[in-house]
Protein backbone atom coordinates (compact mmCIF):
# COMPACT_ATOMS: atom_id res chain seq x y z
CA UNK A 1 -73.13 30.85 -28.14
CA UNK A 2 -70.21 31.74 -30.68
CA UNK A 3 -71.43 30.87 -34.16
CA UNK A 4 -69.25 31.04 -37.06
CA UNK A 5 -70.07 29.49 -40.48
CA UNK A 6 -67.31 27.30 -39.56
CA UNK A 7 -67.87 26.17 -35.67
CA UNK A 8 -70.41 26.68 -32.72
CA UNK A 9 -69.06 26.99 -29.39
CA UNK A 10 -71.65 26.36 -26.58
CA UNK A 11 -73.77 27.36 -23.73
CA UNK A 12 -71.72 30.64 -22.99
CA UNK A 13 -72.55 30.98 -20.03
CA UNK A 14 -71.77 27.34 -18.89
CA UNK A 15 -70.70 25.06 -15.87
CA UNK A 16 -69.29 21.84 -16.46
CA UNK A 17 -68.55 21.29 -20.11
CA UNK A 18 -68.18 23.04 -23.17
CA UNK A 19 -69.78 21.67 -26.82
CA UNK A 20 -67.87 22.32 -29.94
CA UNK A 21 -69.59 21.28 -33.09
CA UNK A 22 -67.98 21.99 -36.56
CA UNK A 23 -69.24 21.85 -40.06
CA UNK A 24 -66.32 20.15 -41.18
CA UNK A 25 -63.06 19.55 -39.47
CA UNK A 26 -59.80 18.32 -40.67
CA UNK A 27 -57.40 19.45 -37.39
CA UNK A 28 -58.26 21.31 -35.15
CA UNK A 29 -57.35 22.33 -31.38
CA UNK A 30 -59.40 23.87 -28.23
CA UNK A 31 -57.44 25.54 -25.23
CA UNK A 32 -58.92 27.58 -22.54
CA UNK A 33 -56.89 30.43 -21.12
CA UNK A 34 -57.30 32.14 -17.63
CA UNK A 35 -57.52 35.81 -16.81
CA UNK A 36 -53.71 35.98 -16.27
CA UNK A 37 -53.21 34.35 -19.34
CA UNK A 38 -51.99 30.79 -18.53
CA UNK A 39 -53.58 27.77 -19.97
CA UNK A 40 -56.23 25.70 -18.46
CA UNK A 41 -56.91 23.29 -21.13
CA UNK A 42 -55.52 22.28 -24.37
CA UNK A 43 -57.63 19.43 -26.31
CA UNK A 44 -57.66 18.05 -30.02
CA UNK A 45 -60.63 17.83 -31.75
CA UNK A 46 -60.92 15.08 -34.42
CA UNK A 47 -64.53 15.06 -34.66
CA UNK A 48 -67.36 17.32 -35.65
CA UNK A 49 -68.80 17.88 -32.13
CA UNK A 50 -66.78 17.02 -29.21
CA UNK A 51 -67.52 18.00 -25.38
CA UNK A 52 -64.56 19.30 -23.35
CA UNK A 53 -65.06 18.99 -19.64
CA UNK A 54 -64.37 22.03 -17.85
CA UNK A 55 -65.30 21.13 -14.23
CA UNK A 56 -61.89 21.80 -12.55
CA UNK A 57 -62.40 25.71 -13.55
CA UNK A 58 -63.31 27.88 -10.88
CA UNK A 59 -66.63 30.39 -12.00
CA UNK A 60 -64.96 33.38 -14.14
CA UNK A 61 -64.38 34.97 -17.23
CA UNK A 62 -62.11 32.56 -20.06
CA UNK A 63 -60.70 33.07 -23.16
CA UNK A 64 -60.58 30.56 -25.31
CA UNK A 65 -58.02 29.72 -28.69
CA UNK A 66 -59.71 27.60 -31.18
CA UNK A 67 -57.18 26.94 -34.24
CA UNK A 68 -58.71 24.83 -37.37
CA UNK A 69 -56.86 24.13 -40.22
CA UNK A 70 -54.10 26.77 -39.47
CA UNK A 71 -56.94 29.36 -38.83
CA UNK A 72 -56.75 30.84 -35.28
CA UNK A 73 -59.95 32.19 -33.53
CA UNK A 74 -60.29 33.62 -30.35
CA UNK A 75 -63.28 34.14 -27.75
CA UNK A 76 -64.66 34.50 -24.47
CA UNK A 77 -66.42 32.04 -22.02
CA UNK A 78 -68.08 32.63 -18.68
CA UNK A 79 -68.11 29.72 -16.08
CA UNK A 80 -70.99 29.57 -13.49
CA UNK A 81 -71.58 27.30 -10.71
């Protein structure tokens, strides 16, 4: 789990779906990027916890872009089966 005072990103590891849960969110955007660097998923999030589906990834390593309010953060996300 990624836990910033701002945002949680959870279960890391994970299968299917991804939670995102914010203390307060104005704009924000999710994308999940491969390990050749192309993008898997791009999603806006307009509420304070929102669940992103990510069953069409294969099991791997991600990196994921979370921007909030012009504020970019970056992390890592294992897929399992």
């Amino acid at each position: 789990m990624v836990l910033n005072n701002e945002f949680h990103v959870f279960p890391n590891p994970g299968q299917n779906e991804i939670n995102i849960s914010f203390k307060d969110v104005a704009d924000a955007e999710f994308k999940i990027y491969n390990s050749l660097g192309q993008l898997e998923i791009k999603v806006k999030l307009d509420s304070k916890s929102t669940k992103v589906n990510t069953g069409i990834l294969a099991s791997g390593i991600y990196t994921y872009q979370l921007i909030i309010n012009n504020s970019i953060h970056h992390g890592k996300w294992i897929k399992t089966n």
